[in-house]
Protein backbone atom coordinates (compact mmCIF):
# COMPACT_ATOMS: atom_id res chain seq x y z
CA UNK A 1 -11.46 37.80 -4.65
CA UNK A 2 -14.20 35.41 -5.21
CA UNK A 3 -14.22 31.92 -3.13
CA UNK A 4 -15.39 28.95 -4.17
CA UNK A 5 -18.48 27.22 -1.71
CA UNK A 6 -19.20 23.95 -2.40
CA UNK A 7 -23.18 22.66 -2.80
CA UNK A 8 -24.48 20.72 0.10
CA UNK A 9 -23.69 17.02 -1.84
CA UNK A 10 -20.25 18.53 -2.98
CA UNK A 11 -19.30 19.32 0.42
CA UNK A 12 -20.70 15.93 1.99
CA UNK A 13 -18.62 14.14 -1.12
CA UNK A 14 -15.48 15.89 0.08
CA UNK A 15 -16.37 15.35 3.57
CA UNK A 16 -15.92 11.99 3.68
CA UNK A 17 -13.11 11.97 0.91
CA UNK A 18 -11.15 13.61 3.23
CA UNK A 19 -11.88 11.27 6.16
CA UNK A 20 -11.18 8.24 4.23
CA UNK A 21 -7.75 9.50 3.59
CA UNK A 22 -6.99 10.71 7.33
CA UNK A 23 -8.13 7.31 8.48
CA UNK A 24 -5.81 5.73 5.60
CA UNK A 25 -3.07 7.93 7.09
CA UNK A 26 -3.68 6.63 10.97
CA UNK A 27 -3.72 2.61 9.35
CA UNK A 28 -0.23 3.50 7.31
CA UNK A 29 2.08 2.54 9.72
CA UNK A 30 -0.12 -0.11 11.32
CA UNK A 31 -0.02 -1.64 8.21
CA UNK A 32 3.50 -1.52 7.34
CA UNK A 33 4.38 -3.03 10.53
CA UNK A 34 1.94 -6.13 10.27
CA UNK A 35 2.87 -6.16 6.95
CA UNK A 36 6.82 -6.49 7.64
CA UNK A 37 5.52 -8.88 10.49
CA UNK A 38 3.56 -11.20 8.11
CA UNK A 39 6.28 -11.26 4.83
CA UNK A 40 8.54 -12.59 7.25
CA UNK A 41 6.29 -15.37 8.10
CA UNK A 42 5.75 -16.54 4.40
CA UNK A 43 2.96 -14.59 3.45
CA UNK A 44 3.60 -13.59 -0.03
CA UNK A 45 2.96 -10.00 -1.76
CA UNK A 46 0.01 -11.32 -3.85
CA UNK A 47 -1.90 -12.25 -1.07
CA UNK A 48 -1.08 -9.20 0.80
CA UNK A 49 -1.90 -6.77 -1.79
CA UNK A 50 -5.31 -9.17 -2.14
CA UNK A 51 -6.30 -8.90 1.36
CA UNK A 52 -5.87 -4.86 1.25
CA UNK A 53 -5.88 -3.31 -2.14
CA UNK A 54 -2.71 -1.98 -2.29
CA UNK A 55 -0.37 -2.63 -4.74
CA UNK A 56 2.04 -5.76 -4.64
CA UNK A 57 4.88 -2.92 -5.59
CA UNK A 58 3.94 -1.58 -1.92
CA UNK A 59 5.02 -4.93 -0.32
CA UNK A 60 7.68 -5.72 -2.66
CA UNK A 61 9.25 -2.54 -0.62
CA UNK A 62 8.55 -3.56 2.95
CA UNK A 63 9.97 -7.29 1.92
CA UNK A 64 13.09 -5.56 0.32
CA UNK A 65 13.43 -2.82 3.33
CA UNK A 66 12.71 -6.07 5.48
CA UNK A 67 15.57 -8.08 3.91
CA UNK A 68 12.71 -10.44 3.20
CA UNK A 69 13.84 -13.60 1.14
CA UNK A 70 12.39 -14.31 -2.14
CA UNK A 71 10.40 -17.48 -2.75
CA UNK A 72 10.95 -16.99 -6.41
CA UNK A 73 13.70 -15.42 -8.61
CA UNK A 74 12.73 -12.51 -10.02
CA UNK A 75 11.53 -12.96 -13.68
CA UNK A 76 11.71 -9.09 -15.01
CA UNK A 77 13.42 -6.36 -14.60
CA UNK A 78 17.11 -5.56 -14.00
CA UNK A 79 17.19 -8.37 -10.64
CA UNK A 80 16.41 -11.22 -13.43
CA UNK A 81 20.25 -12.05 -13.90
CA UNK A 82 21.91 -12.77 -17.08
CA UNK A 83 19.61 -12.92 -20.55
């Protein structure tokens, strides 16, 4: 059965592809917990998801996981209320 072996700039790509995501694994948690930490303080999931490229759905999830309270109702979605 023939194996695939990657060229010298193929296997330096995928190198470091795969130690961006390891090092993305180690910061998960880290995150998350800062994160949680920060939410609670008033920082809001715009400027979260600014500061680190992740999503603001990410932090919507800590802040709902966190019981985190809303500065603003909701304005889609099946949390709006009545319409």
């Amino acid at each position: 059965m023939p194996t695939y072996t990657p060229d010298d700039e193929a296997a330096r790509l995928y190198a470091r592809y795969k130690r961006a995501r390891e090092t993305e694994a180690e910061l998960k948690d880290p995150v998350r917990d800062q994160a949680a930490a920060d939410l609670k303080a008033g920082a809001t999931v715009s400027e979260l998801a600014k500061l680190t490229g992740l999503t603001p759905e990410f932090f919507r999830r800590i802040a709902r996981a966190e019981g985190v309270e809303r500065l603003r109702p909701p304005t889609v979605g099946k949390l709006r209320g009545n319409s």
